[in-house]
PDB file of N, CA and C in Angstrom:
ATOM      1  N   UNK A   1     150.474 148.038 -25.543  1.00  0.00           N
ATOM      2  CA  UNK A   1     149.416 147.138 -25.164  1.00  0.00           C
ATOM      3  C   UNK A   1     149.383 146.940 -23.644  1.00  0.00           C
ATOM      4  N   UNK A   2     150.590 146.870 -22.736  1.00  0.00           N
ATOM      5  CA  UNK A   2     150.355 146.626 -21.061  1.00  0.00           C
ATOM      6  C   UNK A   2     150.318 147.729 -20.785  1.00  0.00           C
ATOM      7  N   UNK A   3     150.396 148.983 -21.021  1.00  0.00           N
ATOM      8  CA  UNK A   3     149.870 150.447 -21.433  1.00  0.00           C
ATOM      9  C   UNK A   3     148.372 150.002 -20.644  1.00  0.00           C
ATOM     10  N   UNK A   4     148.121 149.679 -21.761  1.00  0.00           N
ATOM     11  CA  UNK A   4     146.310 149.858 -21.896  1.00  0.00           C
ATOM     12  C   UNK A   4     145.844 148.809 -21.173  1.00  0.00           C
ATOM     13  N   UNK A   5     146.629 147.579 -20.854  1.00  0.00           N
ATOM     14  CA  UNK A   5     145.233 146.796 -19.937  1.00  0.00           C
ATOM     15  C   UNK A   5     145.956 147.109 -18.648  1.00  0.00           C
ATOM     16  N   UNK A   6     146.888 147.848 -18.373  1.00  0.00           N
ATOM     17  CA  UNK A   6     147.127 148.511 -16.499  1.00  0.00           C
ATOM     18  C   UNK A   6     146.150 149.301 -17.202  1.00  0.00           C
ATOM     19  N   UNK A   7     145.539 150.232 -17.957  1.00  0.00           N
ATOM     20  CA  UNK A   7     144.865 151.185 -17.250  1.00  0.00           C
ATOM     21  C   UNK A   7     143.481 150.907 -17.133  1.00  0.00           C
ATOM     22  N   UNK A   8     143.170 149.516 -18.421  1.00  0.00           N
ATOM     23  CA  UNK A   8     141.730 149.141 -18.120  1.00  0.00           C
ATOM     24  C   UNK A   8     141.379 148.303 -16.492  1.00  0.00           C
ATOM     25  N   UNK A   9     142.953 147.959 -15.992  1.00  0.00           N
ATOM     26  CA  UNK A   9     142.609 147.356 -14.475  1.00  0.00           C
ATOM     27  C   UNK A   9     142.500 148.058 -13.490  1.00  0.00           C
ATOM     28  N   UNK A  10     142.861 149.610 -13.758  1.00  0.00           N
ATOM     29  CA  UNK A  10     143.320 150.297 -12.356  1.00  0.00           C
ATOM     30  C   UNK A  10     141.952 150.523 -11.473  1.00  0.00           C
ATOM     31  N   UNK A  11     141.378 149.752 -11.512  1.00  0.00           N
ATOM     32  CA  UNK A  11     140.442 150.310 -10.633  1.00  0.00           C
ATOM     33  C   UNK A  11     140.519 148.547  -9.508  1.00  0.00           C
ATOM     34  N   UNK A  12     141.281 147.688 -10.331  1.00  0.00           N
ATOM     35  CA  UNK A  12     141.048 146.474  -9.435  1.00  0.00           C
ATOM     36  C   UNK A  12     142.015 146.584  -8.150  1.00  0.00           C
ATOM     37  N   UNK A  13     141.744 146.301  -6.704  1.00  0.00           N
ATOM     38  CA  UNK A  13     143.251 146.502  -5.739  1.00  0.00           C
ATOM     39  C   UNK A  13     144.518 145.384  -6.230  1.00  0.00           C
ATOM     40  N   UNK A  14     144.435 144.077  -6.724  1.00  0.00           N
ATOM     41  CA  UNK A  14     145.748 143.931  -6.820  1.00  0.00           C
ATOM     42  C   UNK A  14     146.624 144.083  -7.821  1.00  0.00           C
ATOM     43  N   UNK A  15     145.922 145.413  -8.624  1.00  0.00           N
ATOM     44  CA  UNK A  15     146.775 145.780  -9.819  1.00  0.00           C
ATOM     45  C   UNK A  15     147.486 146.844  -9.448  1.00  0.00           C
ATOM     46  N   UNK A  16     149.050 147.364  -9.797  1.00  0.00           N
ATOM     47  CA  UNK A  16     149.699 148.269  -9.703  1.00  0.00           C
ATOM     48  C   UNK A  16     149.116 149.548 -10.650  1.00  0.00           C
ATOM     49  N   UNK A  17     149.764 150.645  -9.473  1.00  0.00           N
ATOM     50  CA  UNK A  17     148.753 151.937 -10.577  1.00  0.00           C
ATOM     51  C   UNK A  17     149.733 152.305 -11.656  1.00  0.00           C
ATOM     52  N   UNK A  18     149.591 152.993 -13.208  1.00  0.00           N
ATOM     53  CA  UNK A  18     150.303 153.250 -14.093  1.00  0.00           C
ATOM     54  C   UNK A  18     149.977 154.560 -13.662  1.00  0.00           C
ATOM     55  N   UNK A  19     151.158 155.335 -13.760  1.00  0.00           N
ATOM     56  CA  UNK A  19     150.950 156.831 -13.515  1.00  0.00           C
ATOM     57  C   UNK A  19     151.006 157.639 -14.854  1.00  0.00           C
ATOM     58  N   UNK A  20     151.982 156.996 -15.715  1.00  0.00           N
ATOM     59  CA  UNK A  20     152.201 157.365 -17.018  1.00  0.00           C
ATOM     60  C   UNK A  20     153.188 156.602 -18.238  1.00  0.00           C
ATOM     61  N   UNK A  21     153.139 156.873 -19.117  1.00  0.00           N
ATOM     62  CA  UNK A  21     153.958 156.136 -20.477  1.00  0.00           C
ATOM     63  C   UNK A  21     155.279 157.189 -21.070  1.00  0.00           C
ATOM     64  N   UNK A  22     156.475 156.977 -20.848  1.00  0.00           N
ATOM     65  CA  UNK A  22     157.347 158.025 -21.459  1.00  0.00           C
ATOM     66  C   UNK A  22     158.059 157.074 -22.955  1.00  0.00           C
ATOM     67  N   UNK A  23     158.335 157.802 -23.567  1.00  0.00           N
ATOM     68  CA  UNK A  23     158.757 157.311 -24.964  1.00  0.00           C
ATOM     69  C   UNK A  23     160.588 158.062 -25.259  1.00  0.00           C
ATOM     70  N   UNK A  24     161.144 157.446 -25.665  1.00  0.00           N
ATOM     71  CA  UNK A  24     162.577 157.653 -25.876  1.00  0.00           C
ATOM     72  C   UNK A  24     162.417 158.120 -27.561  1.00  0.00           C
ATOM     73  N   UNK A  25     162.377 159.656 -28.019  1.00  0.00           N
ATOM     74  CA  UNK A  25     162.402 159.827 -29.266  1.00  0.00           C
ATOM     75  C   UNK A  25     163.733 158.629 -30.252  1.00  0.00           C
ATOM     76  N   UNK A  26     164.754 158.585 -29.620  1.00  0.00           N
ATOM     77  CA  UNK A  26     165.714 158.528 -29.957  1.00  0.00           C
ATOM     78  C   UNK A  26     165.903 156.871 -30.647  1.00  0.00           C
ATOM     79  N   UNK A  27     165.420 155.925 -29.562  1.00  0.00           N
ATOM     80  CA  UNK A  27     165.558 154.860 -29.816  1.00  0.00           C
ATOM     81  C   UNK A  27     164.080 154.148 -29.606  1.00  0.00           C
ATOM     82  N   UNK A  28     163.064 154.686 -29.928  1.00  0.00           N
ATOM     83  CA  UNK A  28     161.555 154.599 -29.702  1.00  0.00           C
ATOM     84  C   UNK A  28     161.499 153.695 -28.797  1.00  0.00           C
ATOM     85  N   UNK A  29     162.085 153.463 -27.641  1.00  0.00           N
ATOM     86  CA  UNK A  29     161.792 152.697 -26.117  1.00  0.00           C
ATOM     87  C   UNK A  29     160.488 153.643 -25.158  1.00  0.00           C
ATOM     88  N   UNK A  30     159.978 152.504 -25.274  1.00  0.00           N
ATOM     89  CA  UNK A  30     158.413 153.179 -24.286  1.00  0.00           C
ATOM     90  C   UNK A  30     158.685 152.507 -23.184  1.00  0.00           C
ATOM     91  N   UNK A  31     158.723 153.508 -21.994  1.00  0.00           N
ATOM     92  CA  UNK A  31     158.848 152.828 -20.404  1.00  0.00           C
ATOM     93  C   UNK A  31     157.599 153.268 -19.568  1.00  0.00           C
ATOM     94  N   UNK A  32     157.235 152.285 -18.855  1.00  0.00           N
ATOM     95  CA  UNK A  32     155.759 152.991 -17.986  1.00  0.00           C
ATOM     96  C   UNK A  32     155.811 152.951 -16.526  1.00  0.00           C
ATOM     97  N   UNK A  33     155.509 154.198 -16.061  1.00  0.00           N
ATOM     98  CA  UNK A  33     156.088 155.120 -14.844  1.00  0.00           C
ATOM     99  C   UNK A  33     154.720 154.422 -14.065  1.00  0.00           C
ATOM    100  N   UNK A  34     155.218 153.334 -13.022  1.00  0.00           N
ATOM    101  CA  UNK A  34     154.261 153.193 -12.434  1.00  0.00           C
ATOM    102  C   UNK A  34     154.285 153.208 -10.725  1.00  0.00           C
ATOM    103  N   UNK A  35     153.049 153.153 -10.186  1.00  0.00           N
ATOM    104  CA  UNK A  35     153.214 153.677  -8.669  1.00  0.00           C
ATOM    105  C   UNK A  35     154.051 152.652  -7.981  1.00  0.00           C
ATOM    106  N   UNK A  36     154.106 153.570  -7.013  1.00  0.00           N
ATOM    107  CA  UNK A  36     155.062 152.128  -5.763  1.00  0.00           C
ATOM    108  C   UNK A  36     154.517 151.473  -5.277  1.00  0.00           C
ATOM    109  N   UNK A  37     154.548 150.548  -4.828  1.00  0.00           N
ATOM    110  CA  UNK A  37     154.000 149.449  -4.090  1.00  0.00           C
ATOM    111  C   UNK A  37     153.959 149.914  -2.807  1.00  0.00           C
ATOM    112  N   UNK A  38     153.153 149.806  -1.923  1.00  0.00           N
ATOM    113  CA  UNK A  38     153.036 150.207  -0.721  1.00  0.00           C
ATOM    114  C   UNK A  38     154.183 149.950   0.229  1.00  0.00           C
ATOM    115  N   UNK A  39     154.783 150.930   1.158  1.00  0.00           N
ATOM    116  CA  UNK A  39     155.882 150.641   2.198  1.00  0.00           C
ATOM    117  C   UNK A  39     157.244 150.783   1.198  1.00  0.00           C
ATOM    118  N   UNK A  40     157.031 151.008   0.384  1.00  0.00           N
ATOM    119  CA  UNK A  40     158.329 151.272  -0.982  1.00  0.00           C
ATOM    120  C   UNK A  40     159.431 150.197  -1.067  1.00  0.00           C
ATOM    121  N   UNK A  41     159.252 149.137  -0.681  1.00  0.00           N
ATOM    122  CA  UNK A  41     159.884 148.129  -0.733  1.00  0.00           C
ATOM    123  C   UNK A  41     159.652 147.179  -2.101  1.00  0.00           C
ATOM    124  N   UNK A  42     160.832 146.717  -2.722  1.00  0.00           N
ATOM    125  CA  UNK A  42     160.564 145.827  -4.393  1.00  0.00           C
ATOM    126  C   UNK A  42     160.563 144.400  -3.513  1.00  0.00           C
ATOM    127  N   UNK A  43     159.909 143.292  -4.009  1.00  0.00           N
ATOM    128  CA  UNK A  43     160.559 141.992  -3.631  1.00  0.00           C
ATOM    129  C   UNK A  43     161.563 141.721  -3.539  1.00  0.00           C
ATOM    130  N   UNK A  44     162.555 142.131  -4.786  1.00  0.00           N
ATOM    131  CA  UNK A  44     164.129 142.103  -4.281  1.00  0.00           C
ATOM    132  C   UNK A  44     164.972 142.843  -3.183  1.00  0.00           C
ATOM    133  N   UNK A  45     163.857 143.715  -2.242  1.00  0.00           N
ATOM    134  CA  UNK A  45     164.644 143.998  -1.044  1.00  0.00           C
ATOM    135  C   UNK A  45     164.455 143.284  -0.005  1.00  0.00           C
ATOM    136  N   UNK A  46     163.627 142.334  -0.032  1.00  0.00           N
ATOM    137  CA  UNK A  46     163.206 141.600   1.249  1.00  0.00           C
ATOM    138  C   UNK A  46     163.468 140.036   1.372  1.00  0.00           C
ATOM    139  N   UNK A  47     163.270 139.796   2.272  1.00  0.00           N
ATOM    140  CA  UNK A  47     163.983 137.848   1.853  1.00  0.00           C
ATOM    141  C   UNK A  47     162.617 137.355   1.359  1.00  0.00           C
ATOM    142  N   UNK A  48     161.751 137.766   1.125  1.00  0.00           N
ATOM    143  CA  UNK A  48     160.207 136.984   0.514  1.00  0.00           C
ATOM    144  C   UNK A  48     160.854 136.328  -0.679  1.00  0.00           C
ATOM    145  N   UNK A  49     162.244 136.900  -1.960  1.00  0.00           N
ATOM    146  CA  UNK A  49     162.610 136.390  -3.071  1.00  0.00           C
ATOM    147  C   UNK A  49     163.057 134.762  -2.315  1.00  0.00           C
ATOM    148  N   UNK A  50     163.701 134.463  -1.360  1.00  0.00           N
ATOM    149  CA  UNK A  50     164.813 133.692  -1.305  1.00  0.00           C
ATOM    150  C   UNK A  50     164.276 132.049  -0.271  1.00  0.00           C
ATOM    151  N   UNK A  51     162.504 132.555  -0.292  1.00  0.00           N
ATOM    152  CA  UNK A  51     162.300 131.681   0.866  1.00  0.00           C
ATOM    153  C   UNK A  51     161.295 130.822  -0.056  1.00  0.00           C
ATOM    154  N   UNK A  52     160.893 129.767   0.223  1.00  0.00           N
ATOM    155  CA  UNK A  52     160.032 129.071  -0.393  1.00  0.00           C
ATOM    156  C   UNK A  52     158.366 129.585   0.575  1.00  0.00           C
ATOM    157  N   UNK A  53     157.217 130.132  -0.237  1.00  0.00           N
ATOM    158  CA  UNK A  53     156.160 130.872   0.471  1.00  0.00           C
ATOM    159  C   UNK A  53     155.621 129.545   1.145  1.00  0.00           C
ATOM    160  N   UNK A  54     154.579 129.384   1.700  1.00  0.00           N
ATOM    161  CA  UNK A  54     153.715 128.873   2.303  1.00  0.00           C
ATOM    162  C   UNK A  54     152.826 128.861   1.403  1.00  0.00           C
ATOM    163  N   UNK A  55     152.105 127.553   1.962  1.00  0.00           N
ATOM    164  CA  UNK A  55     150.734 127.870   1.428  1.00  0.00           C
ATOM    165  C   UNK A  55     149.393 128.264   1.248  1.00  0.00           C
ATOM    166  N   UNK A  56     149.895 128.857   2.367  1.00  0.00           N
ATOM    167  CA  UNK A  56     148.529 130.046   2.781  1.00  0.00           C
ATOM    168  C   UNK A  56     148.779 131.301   1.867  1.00  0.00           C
ATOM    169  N   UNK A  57     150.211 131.933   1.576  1.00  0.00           N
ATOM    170  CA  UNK A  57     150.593 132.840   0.394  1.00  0.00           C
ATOM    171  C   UNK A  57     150.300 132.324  -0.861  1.00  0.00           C
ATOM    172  N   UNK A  58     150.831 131.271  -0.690  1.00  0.00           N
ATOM    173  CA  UNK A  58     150.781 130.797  -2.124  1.00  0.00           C
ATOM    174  C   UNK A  58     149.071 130.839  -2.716  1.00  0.00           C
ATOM    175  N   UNK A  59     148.489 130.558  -1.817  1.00  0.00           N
ATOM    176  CA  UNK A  59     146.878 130.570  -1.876  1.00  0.00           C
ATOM    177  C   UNK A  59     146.211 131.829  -2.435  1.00  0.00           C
ATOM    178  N   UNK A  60     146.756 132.553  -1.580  1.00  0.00           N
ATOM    179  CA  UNK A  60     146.696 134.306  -1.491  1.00  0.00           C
ATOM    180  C   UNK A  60     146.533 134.596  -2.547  1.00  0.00           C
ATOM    181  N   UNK A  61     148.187 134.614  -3.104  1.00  0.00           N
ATOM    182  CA  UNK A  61     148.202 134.830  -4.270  1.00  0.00           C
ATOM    183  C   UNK A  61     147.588 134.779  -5.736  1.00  0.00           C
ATOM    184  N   UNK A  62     147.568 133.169  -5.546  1.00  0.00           N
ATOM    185  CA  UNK A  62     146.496 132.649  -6.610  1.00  0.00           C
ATOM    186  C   UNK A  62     145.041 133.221  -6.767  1.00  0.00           C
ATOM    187  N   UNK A  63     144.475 133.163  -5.416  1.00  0.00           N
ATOM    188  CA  UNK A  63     143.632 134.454  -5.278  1.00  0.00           C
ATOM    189  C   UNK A  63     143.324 135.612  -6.101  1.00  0.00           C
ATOM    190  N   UNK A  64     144.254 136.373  -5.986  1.00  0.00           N
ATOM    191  CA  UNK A  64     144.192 137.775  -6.404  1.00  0.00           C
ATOM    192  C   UNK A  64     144.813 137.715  -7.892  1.00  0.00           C
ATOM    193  N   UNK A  65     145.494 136.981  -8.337  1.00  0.00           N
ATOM    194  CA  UNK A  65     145.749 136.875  -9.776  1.00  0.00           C
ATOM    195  C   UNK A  65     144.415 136.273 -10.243  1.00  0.00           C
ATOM    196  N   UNK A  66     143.962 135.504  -9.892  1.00  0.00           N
ATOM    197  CA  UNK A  66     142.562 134.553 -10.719  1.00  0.00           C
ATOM    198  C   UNK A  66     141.464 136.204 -10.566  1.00  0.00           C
ATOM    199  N   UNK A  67     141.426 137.062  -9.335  1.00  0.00           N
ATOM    200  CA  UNK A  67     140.752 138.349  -9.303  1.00  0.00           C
ATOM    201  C   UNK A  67     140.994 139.110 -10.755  1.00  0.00           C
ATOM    202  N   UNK A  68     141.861 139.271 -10.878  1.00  0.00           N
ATOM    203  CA  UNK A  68     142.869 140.302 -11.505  1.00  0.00           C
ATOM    204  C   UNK A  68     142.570 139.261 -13.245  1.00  0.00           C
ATOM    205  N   UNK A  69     143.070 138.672 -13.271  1.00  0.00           N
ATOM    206  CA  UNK A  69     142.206 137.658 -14.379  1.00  0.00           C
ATOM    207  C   UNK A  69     140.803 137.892 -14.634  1.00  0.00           C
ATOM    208  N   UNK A  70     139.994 137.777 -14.272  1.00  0.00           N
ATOM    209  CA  UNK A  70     138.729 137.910 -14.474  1.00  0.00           C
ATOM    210  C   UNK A  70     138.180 139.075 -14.606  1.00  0.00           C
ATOM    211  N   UNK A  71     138.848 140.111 -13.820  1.00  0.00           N
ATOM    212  CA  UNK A  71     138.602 141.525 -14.444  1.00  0.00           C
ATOM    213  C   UNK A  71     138.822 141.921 -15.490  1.00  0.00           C
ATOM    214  N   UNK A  72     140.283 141.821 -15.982  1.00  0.00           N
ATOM    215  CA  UNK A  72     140.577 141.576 -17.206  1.00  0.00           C
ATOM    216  C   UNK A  72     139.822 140.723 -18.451  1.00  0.00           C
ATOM    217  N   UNK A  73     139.511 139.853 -18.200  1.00  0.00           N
ATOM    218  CA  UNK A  73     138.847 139.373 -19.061  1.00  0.00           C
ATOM    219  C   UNK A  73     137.362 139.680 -19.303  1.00  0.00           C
ATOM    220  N   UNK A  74     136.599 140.414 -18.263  1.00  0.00           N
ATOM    221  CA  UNK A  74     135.432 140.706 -18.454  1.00  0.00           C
ATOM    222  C   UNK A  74     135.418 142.561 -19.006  1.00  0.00           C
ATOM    223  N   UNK A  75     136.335 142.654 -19.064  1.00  0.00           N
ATOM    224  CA  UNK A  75     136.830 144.174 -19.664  1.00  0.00           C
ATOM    225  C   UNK A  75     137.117 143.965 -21.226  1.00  0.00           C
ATOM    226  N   UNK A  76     138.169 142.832 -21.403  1.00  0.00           N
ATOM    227  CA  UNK A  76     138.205 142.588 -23.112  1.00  0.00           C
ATOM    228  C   UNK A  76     136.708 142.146 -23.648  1.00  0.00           C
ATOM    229  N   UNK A  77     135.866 141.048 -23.186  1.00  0.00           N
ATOM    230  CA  UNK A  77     135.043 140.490 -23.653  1.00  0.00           C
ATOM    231  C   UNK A  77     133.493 140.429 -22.281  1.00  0.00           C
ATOM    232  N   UNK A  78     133.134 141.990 -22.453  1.00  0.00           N
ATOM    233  CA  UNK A  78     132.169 142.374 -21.927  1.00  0.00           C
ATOM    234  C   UNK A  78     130.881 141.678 -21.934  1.00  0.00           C
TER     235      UNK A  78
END
């Protein structure tokens, strides 16, 4: 299922790209191969985890998730 709504978002910018879905015959674990984040850095390499944001980020953020929300939702219920 997060399969399918990364790929119904990939066209929005603050969604990460899915490149692909691999499946573990063995122990049927599905993992999904997705792009890097720009500058190849995770949050856990940078002190952004350890600081309390601002609220101009914090703003940001909310931003682009409420984006990313609404795409989504106008994709399930067209």
């Amino acid at each position: 299922m997060e399969a399918g709504c990364l790929r119904a978002c990939r066209s929005h910018p603050s969604i990460i790209v899915i490149d692909g879905v691999a499946a573990d015959p063995k122990t049927k674990d599905v993992h999904l191969v997705l792009g890097l984040i720009q500058g190849g850095l995770s949050l856990r390499d940078s002190d952004y985890m350890w600081r309390t944001p601002s609220e101009d980020t914090v703003r940001e953020m909310m931003r682009q998730l409420i984006g990313a929300a609404k795409g989504t939702w106008s994709w399930l219920y067209p």
